[in-house]
N, C-alpha and C. Protein backbone atom coordinates (compact mmCIF):
# COMPACT_ATOMS: atom_id res chain seq x y z
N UNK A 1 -276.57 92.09 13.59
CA UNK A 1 -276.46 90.73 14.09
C UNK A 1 -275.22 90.62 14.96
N UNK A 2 -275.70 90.20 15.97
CA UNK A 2 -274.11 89.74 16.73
C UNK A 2 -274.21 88.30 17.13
N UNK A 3 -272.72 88.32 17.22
CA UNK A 3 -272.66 86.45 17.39
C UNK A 3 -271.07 86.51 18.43
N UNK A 4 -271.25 85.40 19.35
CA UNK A 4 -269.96 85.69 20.01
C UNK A 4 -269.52 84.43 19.56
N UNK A 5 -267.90 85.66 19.48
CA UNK A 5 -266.73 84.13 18.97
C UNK A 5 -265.41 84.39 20.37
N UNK A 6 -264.85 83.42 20.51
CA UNK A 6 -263.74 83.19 21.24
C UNK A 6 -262.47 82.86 20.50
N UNK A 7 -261.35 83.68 21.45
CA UNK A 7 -259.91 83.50 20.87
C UNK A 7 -259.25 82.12 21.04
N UNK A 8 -258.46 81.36 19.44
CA UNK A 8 -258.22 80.09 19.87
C UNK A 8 -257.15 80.65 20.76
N UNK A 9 -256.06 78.77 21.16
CA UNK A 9 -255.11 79.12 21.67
C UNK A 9 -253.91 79.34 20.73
N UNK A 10 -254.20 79.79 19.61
CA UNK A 10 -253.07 80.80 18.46
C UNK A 10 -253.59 81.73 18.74
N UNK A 11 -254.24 82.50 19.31
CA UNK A 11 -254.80 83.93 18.82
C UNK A 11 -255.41 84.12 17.94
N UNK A 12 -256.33 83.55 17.18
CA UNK A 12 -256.76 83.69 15.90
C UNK A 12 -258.72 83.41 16.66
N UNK A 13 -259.13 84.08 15.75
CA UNK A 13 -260.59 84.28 15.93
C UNK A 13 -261.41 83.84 14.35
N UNK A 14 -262.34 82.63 14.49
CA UNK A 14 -262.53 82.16 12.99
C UNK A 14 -263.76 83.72 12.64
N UNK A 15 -263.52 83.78 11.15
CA UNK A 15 -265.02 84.76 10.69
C UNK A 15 -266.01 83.66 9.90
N UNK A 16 -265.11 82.61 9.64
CA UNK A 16 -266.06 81.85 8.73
C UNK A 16 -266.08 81.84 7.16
N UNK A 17 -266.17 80.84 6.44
CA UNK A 17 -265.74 81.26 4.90
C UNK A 17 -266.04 81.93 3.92
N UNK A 18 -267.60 82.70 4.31
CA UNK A 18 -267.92 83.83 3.84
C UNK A 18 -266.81 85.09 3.66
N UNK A 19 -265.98 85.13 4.91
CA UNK A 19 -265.09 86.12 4.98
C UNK A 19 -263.56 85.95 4.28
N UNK A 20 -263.15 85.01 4.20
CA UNK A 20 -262.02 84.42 3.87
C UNK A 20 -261.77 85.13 2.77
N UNK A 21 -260.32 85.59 2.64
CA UNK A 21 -259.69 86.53 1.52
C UNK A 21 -259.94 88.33 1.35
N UNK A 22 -260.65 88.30 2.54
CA UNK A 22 -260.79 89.91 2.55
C UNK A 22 -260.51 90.42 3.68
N UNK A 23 -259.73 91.74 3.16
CA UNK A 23 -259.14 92.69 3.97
C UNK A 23 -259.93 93.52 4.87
N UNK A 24 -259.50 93.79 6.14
CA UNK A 24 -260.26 94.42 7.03
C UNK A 24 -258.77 95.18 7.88
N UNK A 25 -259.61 96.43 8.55
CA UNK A 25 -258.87 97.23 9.97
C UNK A 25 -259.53 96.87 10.81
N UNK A 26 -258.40 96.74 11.57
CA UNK A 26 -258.64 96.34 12.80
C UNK A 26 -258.25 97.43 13.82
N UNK A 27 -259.15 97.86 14.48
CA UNK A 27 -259.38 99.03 15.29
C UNK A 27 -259.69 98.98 16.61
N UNK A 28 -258.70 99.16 17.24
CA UNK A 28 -258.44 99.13 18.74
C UNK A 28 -259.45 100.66 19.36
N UNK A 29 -260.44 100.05 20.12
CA UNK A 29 -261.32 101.44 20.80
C UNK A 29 -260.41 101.65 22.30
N UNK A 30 -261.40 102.60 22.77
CA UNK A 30 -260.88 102.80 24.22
C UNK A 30 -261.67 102.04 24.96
N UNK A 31 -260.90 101.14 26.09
CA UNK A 31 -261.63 100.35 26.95
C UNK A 31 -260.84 99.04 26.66
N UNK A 32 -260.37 99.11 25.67
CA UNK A 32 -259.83 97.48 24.75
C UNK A 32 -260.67 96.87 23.53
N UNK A 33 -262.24 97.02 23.50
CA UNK A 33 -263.07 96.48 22.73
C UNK A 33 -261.99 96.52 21.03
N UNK A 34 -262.12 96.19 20.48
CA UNK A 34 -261.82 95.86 18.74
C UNK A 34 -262.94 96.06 17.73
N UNK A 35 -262.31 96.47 16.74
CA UNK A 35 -264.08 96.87 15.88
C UNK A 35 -263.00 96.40 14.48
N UNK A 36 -263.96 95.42 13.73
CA UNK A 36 -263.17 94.81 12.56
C UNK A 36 -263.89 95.65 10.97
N UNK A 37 -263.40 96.50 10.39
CA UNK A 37 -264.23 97.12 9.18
C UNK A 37 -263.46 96.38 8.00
N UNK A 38 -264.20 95.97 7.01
CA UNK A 38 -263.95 95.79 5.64
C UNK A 38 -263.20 96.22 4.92
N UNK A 39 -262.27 96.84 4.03
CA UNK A 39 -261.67 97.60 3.45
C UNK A 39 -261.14 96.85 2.40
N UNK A 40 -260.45 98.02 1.16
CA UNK A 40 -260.40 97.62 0.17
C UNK A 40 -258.60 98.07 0.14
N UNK A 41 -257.96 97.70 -0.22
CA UNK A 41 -256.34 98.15 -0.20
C UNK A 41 -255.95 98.56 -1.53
N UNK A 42 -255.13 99.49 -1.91
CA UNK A 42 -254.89 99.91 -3.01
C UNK A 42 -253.50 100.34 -2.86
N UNK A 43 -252.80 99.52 -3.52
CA UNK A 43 -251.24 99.68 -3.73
C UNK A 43 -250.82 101.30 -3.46
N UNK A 44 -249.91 101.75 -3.32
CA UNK A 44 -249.75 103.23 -3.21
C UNK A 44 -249.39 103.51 -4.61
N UNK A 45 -248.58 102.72 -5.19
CA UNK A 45 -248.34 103.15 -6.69
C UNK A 45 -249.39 103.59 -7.72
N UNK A 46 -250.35 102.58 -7.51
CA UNK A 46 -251.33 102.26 -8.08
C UNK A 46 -252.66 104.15 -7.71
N UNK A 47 -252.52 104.10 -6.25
CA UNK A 47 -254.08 105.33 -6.01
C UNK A 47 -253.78 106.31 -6.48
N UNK A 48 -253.18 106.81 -7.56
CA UNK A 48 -253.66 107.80 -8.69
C UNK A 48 -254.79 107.23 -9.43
N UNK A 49 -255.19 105.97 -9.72
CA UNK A 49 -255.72 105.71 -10.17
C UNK A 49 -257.29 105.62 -9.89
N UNK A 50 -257.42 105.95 -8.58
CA UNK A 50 -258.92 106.14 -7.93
C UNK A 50 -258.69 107.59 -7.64
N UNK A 51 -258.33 108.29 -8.19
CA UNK A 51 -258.64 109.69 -8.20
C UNK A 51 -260.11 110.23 -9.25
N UNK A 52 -260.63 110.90 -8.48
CA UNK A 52 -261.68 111.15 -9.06
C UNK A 52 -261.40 111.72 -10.65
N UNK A 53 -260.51 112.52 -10.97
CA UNK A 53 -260.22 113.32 -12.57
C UNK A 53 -260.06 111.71 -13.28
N UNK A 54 -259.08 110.62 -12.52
CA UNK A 54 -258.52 109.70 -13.47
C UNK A 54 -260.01 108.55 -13.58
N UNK A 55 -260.73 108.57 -12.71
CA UNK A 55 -261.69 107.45 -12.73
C UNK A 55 -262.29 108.32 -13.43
N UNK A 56 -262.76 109.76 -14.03
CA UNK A 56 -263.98 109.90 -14.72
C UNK A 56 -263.05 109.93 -16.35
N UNK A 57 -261.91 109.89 -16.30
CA UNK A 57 -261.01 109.67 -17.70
C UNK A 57 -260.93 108.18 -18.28
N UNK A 58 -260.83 107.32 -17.28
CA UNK A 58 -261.09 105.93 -17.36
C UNK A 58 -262.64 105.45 -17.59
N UNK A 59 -263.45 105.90 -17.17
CA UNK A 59 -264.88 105.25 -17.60
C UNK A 59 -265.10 106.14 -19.50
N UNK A 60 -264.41 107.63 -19.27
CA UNK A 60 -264.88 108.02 -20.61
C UNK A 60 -264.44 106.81 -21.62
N UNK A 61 -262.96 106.52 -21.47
CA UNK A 61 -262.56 105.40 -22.01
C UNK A 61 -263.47 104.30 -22.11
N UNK A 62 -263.69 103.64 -21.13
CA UNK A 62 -264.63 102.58 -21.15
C UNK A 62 -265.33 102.87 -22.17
N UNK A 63 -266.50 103.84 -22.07
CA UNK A 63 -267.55 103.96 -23.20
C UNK A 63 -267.29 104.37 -24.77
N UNK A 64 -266.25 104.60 -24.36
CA UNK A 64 -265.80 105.24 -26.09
C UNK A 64 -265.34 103.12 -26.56
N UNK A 65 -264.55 102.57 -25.68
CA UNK A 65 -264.32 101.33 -26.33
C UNK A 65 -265.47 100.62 -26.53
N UNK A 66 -266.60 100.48 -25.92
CA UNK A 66 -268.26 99.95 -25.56
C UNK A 66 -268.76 100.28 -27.16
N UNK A 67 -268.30 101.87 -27.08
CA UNK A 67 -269.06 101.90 -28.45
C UNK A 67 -268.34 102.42 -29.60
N UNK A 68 -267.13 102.12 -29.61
CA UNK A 68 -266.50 101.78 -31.25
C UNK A 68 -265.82 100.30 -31.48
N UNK A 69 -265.97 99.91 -32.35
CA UNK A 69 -265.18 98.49 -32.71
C UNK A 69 -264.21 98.46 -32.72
N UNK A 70 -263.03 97.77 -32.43
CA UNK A 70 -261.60 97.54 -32.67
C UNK A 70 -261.64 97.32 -34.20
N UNK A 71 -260.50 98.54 -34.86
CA UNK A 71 -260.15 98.08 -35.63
C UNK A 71 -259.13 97.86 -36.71
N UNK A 72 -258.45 97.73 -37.80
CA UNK A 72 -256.81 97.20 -37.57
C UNK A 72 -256.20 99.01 -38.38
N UNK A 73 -254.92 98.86 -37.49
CA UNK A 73 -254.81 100.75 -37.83
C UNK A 73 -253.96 100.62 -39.08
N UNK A 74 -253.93 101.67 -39.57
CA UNK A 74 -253.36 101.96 -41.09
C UNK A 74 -252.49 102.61 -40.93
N UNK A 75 -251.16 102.57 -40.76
CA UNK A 75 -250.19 102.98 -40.23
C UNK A 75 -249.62 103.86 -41.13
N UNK A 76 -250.24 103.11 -42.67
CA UNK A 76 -249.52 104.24 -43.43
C UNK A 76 -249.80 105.47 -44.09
N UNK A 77 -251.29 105.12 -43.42
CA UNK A 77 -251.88 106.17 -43.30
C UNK A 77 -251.51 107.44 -42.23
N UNK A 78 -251.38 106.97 -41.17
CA UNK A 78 -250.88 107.68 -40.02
C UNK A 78 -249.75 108.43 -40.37
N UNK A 79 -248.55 107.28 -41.12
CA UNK A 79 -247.48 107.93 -41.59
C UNK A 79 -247.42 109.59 -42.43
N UNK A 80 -248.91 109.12 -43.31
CA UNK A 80 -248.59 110.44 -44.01
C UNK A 80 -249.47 111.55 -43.49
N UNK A 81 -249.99 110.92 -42.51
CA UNK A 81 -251.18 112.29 -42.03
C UNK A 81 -250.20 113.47 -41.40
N UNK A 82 -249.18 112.45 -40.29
CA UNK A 82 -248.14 113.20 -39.49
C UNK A 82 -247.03 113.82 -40.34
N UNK A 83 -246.47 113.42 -41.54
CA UNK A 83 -245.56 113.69 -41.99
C UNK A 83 -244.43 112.65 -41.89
N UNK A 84 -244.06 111.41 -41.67
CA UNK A 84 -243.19 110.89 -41.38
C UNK A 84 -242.62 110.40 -41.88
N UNK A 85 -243.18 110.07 -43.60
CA UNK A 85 -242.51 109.43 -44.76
C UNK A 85 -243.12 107.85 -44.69
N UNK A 86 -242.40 107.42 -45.81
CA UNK A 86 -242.88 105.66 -46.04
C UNK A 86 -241.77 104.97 -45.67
């Protein structure tokens, strides 16, 4: 679908409120044309975390919580499994 839009006099080009709150590149071609893509931003601190080893460690997680119940830990039990005293 194409639709032509015009630059106000801020420089600003509306997308409409469908679009509102999402990130896009903005990509300068040769000739001048602009090409606007979607994108998703991910903190730099944070993209270890979309690493493929850590996302398939994180969903195992997921399913192991899906399918066991929370439930309240026995510490003093723990205590003596490890050795740590009462």
């Amino acid at each position: 679908m194409q639709t032509i839009k015009t630059v106000g006099k801020s420089g600003q080009i509306s997308l409409g409120r469908a679009m509102a709150g999402l990130n896009f590149i903005l990509q300068e071609l040769p000739g001048g044309d602009l090409m606007l893509k979607r994108a998703d931003v991910v903190p730099e601190a944070e993209r270890w975390l979309h690493e493929p080893d850590m996302k398939e460690k994180l969903a195992r997680a997921d399913n192991w919580m899906r399918d066991n119940e929370a439930r309240e830990t026995d510490l003093d039990q723990i205590k003596s499994t490890h050795g740590l005293g009462a």
